[in-house]
Protein backbone atom coordinates (compact mmCIF):
# COMPACT_ATOMS: atom_id res chain seq x y z
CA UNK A 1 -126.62 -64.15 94.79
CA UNK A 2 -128.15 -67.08 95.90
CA UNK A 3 -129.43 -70.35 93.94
CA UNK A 4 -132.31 -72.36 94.14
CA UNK A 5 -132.97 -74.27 97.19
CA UNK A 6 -129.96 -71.98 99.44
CA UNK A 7 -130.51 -70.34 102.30
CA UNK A 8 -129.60 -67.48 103.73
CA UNK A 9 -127.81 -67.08 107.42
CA UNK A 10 -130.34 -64.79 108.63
CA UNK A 11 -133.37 -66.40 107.16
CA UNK A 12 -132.04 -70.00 108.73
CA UNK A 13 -131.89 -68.27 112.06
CA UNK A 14 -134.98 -66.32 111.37
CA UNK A 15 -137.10 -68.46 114.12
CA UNK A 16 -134.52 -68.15 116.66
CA UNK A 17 -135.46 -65.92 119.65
CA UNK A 18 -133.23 -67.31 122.42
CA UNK A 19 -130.53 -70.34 122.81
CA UNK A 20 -130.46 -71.54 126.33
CA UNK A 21 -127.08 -72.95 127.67
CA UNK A 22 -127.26 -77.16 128.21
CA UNK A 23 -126.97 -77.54 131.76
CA UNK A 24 -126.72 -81.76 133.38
CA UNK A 25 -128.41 -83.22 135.78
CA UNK A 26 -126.11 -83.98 138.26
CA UNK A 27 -125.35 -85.63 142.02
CA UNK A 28 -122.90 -85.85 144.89
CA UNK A 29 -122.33 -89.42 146.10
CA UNK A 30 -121.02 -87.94 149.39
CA UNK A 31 -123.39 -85.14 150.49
CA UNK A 32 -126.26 -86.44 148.44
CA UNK A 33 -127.24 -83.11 147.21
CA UNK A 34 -128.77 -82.83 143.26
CA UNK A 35 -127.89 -79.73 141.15
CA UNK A 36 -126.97 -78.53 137.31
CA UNK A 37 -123.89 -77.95 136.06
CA UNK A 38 -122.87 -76.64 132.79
CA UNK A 39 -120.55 -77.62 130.00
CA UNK A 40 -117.50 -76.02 131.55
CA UNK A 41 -118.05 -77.60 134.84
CA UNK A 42 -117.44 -80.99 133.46
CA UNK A 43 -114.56 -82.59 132.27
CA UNK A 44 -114.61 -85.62 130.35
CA UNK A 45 -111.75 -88.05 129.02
CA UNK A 46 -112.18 -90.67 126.47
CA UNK A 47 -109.90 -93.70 127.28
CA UNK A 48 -109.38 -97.18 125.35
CA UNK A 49 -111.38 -98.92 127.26
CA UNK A 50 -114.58 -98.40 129.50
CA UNK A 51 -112.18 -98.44 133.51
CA UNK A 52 -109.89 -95.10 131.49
CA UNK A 53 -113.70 -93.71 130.19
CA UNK A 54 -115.30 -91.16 132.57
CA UNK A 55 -116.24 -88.08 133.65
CA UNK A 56 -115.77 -85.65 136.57
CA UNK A 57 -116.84 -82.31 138.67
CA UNK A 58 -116.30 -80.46 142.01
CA UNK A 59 -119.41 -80.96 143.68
CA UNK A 60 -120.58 -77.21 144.27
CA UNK A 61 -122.03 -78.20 147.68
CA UNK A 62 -119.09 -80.00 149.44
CA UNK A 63 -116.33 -79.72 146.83
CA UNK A 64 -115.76 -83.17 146.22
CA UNK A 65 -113.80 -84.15 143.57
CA UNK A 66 -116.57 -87.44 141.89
CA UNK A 67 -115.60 -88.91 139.21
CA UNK A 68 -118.39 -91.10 137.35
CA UNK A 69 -117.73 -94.13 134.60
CA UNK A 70 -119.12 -93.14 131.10
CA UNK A 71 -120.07 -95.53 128.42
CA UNK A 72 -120.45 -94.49 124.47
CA UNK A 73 -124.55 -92.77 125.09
CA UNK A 74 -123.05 -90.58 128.24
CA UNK A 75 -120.13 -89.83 126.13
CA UNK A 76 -122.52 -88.75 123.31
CA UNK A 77 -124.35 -86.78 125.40
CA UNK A 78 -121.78 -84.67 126.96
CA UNK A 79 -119.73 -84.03 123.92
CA UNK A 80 -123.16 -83.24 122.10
CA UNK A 81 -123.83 -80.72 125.08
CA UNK A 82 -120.58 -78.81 124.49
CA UNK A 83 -118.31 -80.86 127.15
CA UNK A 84 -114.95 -80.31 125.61
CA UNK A 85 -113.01 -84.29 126.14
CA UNK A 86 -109.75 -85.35 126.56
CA UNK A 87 -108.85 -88.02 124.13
CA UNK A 88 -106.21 -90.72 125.87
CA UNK A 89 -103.74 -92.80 123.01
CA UNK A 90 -103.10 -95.85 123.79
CA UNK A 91 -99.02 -96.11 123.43
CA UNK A 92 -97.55 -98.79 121.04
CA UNK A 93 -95.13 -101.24 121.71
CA UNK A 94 -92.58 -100.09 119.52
CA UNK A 95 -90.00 -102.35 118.43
């Protein structure tokens, strides 16, 4: 039974006809060429600092292994669009 001011699953979702994948915007510094690419087809890693933050794909044209810098909004962005990352620790000194 539901209270006052809950709602349902079903009625939340009521509105919903379709949910469309996030694709990027994308490019290939060496061929040039634009394209999409979705979630999966991005990997991302999360460093301490912004030279060990970026993100990279196979260029579907050439192949191309490009690897781009990301700062915190691209970072939002991807994770927000379902781009799993990979979180580097920084290792401590240890005594």
């Amino acid at each position: 039974m539901s209270g006052a001011g809950e709602v349902s699953v079903a009625s939340a979702f009521s509105g919903m006809t379709r949910v469309y994948p996030v694709v990027f915007k994308a490019a290939c510094p060496d061929c040039r060429a634009g394209f999409e690419l979705s979630a999966s087809a991005l990997r991302l890693v999360v460093g301490a600092t912004h030279r060990t933050t970026f993100y990279s794909f196979t260029c579907p044209q050439c192949r191309s292994a490009v690897r781009k810098p990301a700062g915190e909004r691209i970072v939002e962005l991807l994770t927000g669009g379902g781009v799993r990352a990979l979180r580097l620790h920084a290792r401590g000194t240890g005594a």
